[in-house]
Protein backbone atom coordinates (compact mmCIF):
# COMPACT_ATOMS: atom_id res chain seq x y z
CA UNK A 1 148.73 84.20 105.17
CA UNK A 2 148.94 81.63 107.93
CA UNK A 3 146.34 83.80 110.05
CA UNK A 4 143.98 83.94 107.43
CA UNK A 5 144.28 80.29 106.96
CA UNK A 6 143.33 79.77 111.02
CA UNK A 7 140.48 82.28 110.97
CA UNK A 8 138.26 81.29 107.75
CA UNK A 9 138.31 77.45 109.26
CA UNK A 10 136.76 79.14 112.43
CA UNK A 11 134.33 81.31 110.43
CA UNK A 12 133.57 78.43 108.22
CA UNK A 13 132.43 76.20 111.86
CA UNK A 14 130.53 79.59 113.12
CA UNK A 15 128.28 79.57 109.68
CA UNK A 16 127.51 75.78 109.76
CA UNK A 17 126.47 76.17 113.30
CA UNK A 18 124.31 79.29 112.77
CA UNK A 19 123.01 77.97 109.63
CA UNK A 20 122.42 74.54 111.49
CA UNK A 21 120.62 76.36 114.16
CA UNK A 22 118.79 78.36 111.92
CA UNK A 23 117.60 75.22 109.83
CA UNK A 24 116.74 73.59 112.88
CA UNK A 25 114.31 76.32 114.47
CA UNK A 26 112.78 76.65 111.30
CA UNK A 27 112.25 73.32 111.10
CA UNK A 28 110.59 72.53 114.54
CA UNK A 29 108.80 76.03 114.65
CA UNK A 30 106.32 75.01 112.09
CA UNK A 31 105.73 71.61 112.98
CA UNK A 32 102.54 70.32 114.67
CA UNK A 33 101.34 74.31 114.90
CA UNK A 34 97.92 75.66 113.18
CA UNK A 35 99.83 76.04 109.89
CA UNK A 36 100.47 72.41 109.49
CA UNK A 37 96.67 71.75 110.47
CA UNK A 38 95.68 74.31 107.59
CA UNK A 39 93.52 76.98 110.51
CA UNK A 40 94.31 80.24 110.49
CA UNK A 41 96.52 81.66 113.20
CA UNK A 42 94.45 82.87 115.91
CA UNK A 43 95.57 86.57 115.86
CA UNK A 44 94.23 86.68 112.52
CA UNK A 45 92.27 89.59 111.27
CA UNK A 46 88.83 88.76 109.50
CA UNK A 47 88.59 90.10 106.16
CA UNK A 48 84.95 91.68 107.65
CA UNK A 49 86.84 93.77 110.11
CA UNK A 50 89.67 94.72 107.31
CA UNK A 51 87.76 95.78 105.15
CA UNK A 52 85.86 98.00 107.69
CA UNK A 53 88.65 99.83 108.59
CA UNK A 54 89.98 100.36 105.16
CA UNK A 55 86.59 101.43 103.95
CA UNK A 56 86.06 103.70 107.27
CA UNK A 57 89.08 105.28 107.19
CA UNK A 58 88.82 106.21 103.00
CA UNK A 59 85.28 107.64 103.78
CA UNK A 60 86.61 110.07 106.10
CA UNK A 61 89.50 110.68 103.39
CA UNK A 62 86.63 111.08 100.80
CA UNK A 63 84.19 113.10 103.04
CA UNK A 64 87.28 115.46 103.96
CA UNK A 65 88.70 116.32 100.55
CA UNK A 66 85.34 116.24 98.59
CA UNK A 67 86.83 114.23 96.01
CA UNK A 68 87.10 110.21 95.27
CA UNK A 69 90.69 108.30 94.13
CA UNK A 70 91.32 105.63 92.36
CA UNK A 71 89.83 102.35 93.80
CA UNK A 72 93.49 100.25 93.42
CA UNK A 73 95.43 103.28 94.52
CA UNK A 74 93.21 103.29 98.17
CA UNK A 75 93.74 99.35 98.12
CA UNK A 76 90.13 99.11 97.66
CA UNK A 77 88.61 96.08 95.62
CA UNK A 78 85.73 97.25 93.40
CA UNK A 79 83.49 95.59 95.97
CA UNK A 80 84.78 97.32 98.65
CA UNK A 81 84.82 100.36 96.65
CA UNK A 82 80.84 100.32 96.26
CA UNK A 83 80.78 99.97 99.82
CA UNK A 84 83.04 103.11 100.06
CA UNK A 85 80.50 104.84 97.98
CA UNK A 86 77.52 104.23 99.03
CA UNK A 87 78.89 105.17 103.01
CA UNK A 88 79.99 108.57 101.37
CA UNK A 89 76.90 109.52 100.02
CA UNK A 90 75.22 108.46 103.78
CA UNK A 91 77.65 110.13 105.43
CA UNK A 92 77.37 113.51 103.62
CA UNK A 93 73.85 113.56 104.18
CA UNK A 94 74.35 113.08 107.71
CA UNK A 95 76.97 115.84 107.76
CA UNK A 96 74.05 118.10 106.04
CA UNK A 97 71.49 117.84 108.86
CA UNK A 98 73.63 117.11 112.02
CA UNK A 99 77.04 117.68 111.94
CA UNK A 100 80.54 115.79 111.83
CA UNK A 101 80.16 113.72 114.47
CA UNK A 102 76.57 112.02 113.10
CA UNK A 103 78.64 111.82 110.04
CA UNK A 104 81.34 109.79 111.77
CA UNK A 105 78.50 107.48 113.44
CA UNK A 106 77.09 106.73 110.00
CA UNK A 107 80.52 106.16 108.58
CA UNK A 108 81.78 103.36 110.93
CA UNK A 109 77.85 101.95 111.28
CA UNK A 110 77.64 101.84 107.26
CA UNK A 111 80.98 100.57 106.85
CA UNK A 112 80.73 97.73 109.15
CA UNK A 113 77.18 96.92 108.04
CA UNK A 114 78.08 96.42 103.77
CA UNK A 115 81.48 94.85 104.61
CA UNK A 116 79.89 92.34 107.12
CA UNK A 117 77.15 91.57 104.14
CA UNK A 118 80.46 91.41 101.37
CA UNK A 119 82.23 88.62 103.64
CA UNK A 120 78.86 87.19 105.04
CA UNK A 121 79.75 84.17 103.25
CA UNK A 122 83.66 83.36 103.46
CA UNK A 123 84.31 86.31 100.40
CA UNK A 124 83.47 88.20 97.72
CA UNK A 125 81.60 85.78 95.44
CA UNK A 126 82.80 84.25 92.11
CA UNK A 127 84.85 87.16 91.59
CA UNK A 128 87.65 87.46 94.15
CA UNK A 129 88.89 90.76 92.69
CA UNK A 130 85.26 92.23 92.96
């Protein structure tokens, strides 16, 4: 019993320390830094160049299998969705007269062109979920 009695005091200091510590890094980490000021962090993505890739890489899925999902399932909004179709239906026709690769041109050029138009203005409109 006595032993048990010696070592929880010691674990007891160990927590409050780490906790302390942990409290404490927290606490100055956020301080003063681009959070606080309310900017994004630098290494943020734009939502332009998100939804590019997501779109991009769905119209390949699409163009593969032949066959659509569902929008929420992809993590598509119905915005980006539209965009998704309307790059599909390019990019087939491409793939008709000249091949996969012209196809893959059209993909990222069409993709890149309707997202930067859907975020040309800070987002998606009155409807976020759009």
């Amino acid at each position: 019993m006595a032993t048990g009695g010696v070592l929880w005091p010691a674990a007891a200091r160990l927590l409050g320390i780490a906790f302390a510590a942990g409290v404490l890094t927290t606490g100055c980490g956020g301080s003063g830094g681009a959070e606080a000021r309310g900017t994004p962090s630098p290494s943020a993505t734009p939502p332009e160049v998100l939804c590019t890739r997501i779109v991009a890489y769905w119209s390949r899925e699409v163009l593969d299998s032949g066959t659509y999902g569902d929008y929420q399932s992809m993590g598509l909004s119905n915005g980006q969705y539209e965009i998704l179709r309307t790059v599909v239906d390019a990019a087939r026709a491409e793939r008709k007269r000249q091949g996969t690769d012209a196809a893959d041109e059209v993909i990222d050029r069409e993709a890149r062109a309707g997202c930067v138009e859907r975020y040309r203005s800070g987002g998606p409109g009155k409807n976020p979920w759009q």
